[in-house]
C-alpha atoms as a PDB file:
ATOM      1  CA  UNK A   1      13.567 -54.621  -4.561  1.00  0.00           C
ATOM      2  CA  UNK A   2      15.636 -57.342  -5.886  1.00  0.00           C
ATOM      3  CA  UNK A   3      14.892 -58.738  -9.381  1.00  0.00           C
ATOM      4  CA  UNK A   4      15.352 -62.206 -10.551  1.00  0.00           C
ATOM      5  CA  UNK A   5      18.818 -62.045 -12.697  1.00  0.00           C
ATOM      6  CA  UNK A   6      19.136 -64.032 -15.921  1.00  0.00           C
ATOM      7  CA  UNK A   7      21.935 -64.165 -18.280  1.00  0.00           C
ATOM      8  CA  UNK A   8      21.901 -62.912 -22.102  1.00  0.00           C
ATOM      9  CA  UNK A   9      23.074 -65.275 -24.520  1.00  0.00           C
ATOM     10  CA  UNK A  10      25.952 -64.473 -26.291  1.00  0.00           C
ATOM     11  CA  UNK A  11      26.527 -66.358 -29.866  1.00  0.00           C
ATOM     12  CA  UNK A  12      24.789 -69.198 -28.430  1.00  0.00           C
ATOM     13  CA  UNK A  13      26.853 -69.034 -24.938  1.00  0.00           C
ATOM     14  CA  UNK A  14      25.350 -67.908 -21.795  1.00  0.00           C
ATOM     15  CA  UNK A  15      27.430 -64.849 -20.711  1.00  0.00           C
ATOM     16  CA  UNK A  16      28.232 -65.409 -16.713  1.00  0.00           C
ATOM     17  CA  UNK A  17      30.622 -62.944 -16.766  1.00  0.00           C
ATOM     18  CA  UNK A  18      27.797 -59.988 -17.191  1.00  0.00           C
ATOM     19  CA  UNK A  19      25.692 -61.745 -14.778  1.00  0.00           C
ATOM     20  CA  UNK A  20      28.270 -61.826 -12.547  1.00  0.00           C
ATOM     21  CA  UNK A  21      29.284 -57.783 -12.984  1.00  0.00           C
ATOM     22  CA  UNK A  22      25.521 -57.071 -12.821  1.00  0.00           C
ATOM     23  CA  UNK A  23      25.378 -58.680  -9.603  1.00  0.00           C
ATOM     24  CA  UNK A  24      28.304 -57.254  -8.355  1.00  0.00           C
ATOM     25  CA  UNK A  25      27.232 -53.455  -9.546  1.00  0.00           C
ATOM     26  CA  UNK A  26      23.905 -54.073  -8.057  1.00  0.00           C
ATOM     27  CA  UNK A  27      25.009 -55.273  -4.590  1.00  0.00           C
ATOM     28  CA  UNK A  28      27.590 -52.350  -4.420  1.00  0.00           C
ATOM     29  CA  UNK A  29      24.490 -50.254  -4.938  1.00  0.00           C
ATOM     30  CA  UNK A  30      22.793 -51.841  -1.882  1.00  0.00           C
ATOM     31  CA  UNK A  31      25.516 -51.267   0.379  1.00  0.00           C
ATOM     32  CA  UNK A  32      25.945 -47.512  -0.401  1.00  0.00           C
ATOM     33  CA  UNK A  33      22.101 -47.381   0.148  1.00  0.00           C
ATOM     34  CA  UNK A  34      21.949 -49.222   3.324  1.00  0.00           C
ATOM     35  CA  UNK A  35      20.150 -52.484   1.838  1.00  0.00           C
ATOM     36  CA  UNK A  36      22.497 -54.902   3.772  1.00  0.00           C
ATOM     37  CA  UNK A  37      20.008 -57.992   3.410  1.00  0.00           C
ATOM     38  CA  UNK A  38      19.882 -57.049  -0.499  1.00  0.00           C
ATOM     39  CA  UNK A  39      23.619 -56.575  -0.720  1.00  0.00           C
ATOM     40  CA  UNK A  40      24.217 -59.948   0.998  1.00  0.00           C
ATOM     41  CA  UNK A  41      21.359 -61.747  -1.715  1.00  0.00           C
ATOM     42  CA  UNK A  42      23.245 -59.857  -4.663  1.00  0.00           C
ATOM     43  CA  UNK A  43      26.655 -61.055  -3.454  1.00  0.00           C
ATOM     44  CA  UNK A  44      25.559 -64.182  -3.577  1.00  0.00           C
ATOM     45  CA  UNK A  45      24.242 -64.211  -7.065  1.00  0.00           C
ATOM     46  CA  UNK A  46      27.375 -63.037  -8.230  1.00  0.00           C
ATOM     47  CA  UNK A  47      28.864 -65.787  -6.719  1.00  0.00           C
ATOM     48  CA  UNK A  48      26.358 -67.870  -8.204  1.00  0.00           C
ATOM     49  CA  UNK A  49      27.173 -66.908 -11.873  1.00  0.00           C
ATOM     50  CA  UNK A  50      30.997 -67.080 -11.235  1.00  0.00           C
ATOM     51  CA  UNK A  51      29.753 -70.530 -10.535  1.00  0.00           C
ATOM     52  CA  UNK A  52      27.973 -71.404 -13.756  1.00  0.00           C
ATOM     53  CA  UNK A  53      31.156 -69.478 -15.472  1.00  0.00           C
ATOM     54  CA  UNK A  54      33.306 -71.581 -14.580  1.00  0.00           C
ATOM     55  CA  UNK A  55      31.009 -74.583 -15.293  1.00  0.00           C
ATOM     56  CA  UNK A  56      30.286 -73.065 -18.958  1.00  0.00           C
ATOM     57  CA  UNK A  57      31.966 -75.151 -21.740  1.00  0.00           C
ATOM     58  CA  UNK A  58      33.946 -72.003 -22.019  1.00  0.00           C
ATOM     59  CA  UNK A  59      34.987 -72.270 -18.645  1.00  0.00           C
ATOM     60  CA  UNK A  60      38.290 -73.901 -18.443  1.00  0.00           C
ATOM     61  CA  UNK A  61      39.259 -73.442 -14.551  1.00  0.00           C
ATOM     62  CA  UNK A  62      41.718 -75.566 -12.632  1.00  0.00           C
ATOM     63  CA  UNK A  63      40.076 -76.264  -9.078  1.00  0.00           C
ATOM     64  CA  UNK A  64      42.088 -73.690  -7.584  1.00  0.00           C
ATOM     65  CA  UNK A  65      42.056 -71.017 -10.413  1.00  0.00           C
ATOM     66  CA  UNK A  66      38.286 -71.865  -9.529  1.00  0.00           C
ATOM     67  CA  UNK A  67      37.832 -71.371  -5.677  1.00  0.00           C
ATOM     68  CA  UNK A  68      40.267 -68.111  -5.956  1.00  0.00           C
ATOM     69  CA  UNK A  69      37.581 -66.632  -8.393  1.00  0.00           C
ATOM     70  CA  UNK A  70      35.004 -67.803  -5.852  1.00  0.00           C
ATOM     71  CA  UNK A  71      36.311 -66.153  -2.719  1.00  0.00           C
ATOM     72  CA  UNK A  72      36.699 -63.065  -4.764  1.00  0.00           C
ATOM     73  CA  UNK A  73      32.850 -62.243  -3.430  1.00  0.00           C
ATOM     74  CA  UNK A  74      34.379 -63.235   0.135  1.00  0.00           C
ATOM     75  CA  UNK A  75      35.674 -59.733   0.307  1.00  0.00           C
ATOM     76  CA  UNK A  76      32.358 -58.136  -0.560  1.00  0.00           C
ATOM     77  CA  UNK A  77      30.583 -60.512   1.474  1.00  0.00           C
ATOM     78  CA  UNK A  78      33.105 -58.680   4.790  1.00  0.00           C
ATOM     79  CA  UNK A  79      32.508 -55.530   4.118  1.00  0.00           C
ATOM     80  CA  UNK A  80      28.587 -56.103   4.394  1.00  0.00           C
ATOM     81  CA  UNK A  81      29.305 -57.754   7.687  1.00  0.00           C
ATOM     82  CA  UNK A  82      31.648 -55.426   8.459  1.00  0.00           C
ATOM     83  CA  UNK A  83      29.303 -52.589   8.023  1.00  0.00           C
ATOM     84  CA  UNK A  84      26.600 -54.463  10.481  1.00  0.00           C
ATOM     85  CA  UNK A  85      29.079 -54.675  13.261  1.00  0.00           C
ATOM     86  CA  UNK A  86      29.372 -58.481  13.240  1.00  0.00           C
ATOM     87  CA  UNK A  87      33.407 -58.361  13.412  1.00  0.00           C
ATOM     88  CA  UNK A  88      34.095 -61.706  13.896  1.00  0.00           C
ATOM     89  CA  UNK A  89      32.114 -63.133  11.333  1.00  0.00           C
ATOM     90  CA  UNK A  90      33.584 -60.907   8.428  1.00  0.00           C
ATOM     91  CA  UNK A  91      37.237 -61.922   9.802  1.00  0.00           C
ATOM     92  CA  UNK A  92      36.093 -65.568   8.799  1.00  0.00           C
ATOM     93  CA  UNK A  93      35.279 -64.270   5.221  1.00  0.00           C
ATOM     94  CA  UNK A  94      38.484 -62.205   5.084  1.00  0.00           C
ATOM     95  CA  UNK A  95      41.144 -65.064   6.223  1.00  0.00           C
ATOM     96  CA  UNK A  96      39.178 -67.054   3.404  1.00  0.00           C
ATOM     97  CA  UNK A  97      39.580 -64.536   1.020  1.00  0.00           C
ATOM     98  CA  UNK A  98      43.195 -64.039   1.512  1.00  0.00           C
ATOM     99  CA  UNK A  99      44.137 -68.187   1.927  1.00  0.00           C
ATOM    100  CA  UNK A 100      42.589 -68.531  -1.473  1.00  0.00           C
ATOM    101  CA  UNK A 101      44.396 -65.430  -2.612  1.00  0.00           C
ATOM    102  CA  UNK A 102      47.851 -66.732  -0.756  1.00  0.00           C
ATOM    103  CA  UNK A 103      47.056 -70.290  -2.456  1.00  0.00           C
ATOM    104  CA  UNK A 104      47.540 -68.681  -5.572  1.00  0.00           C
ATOM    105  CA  UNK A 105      50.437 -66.690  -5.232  1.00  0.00           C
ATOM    106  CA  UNK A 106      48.486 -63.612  -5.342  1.00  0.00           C
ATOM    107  CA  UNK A 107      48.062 -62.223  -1.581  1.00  0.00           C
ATOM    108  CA  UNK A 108      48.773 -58.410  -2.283  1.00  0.00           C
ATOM    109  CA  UNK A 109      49.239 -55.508  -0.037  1.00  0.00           C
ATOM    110  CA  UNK A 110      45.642 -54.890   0.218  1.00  0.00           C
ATOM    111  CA  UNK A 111      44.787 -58.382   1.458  1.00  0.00           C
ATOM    112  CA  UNK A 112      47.435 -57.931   4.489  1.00  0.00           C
ATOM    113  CA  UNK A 113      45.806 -54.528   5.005  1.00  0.00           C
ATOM    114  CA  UNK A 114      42.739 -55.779   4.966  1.00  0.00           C
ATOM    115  CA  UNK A 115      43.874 -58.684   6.836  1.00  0.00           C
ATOM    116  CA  UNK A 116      45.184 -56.715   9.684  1.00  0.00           C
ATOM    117  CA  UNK A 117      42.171 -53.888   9.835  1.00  0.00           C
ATOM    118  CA  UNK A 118      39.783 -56.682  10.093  1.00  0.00           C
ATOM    119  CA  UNK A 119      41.567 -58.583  12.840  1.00  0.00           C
ATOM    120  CA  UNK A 120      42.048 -55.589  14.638  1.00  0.00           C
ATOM    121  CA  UNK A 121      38.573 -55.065  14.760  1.00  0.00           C
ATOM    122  CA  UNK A 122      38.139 -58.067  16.444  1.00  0.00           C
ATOM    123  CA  UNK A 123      39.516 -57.000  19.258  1.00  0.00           C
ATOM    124  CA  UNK A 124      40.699 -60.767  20.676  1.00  0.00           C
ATOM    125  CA  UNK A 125      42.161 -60.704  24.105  1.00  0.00           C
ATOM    126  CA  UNK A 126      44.214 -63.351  23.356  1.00  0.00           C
ATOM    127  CA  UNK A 127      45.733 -63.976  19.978  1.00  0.00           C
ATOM    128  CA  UNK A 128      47.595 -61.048  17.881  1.00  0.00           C
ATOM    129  CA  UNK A 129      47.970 -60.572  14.256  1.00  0.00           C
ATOM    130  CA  UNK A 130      50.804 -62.848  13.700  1.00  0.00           C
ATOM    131  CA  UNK A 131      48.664 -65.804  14.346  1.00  0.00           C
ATOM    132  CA  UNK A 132      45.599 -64.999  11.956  1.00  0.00           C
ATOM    133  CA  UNK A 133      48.715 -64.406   9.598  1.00  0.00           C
ATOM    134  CA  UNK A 134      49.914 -67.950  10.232  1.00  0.00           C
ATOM    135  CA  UNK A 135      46.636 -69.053   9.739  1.00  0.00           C
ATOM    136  CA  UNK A 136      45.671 -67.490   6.421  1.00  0.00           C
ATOM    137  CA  UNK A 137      49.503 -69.530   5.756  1.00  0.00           C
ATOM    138  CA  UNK A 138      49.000 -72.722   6.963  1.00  0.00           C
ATOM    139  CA  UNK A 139      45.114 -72.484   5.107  1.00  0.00           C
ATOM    140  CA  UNK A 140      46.970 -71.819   1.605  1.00  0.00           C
ATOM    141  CA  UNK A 141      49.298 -74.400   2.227  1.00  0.00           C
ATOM    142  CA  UNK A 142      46.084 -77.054   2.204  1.00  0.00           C
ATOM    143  CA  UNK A 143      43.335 -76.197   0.573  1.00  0.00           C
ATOM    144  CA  UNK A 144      41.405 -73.279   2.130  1.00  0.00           C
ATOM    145  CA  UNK A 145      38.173 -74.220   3.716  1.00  0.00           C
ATOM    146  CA  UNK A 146      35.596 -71.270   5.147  1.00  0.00           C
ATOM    147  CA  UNK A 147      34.080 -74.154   7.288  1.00  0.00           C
ATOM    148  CA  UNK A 148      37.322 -75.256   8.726  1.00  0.00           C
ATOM    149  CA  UNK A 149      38.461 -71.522   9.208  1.00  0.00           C
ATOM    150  CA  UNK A 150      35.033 -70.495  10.578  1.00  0.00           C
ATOM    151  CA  UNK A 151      35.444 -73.852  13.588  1.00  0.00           C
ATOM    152  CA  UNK A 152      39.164 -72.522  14.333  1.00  0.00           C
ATOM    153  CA  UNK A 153      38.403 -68.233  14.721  1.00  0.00           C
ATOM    154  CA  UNK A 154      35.689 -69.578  16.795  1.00  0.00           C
ATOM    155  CA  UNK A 155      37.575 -70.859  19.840  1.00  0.00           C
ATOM    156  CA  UNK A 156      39.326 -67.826  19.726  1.00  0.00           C
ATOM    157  CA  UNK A 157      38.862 -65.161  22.281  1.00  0.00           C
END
């Protein structure tokens, strides 16, 4: 059952940041049970209070120090999808994911591996890794937009 989650107040500050975790813990909880629809809501609420962190006077965030900590949930938000079957729609939250984590200078091994597990389970006649790579590439080199990427994996087949 999912419970309405409000922040504490911290020396006058609301804390985000434990919202945020809370969310986080409590969505992780709802995949390992099964609770895909609750995971999904919980994900989102963490993304939500990253949100209001970074809108918190003591949230000093450059735009793109902001949408990297916002695509962060991206990764849960896969797996989830991932877990229902629905391939092609977590790929979208993956290439996001690892634009925003490219953008920053920060794509690690685990976002390639993830990368290339998640493309592979795409199983596209017609385009091979080396494209979604140059994709996640030419994303980072603008500024990476799920909407955009979600229109261009669309056409592919």
């Amino acid at each position: 059952m999912r419970s309405p989650m409000k922040p504490q107040k911290l020396n006058g500050i609301y804390d985000y940041l434990g919202l945020a975790a809370e969310a986080k813990h409590k969505g992780m909880q709802a995949v390992k049970s099964g609770n895909y629809d609750d995971a999904w809501y919980y994900f989102h609420e963490q993304q939500s209070a990253y949100a209001k962190h970074i809108n918190s006077p003591i949230g000093h965030f450059t735009s793109k120090q902001a949408f990297v900590l916002l695509s962060t949930v991206n990764e849960q938000l896969a797996n989830v999808l991932r877990l229902e079957s629905k391939h092609r729609q977590a790929l979208v939250h993956i290439v996001y994911w690892a634009a925003w984590g490219s953008a920053s200078g920060r794509m690690t091994k685990s976002m390639s591996s993830k990368l290339k597990s998640y493309f592979n389970r795409c199983q596209y006649e017609q385009q091979n890794l080396g494209e979604v790579e140059k994709l996640v590439n030419h994303e980072a080199k603008l500024r990476p937009d799920f909407v955009r990427i979600q229109s261009l994996l669309s056409e592919w087949r």
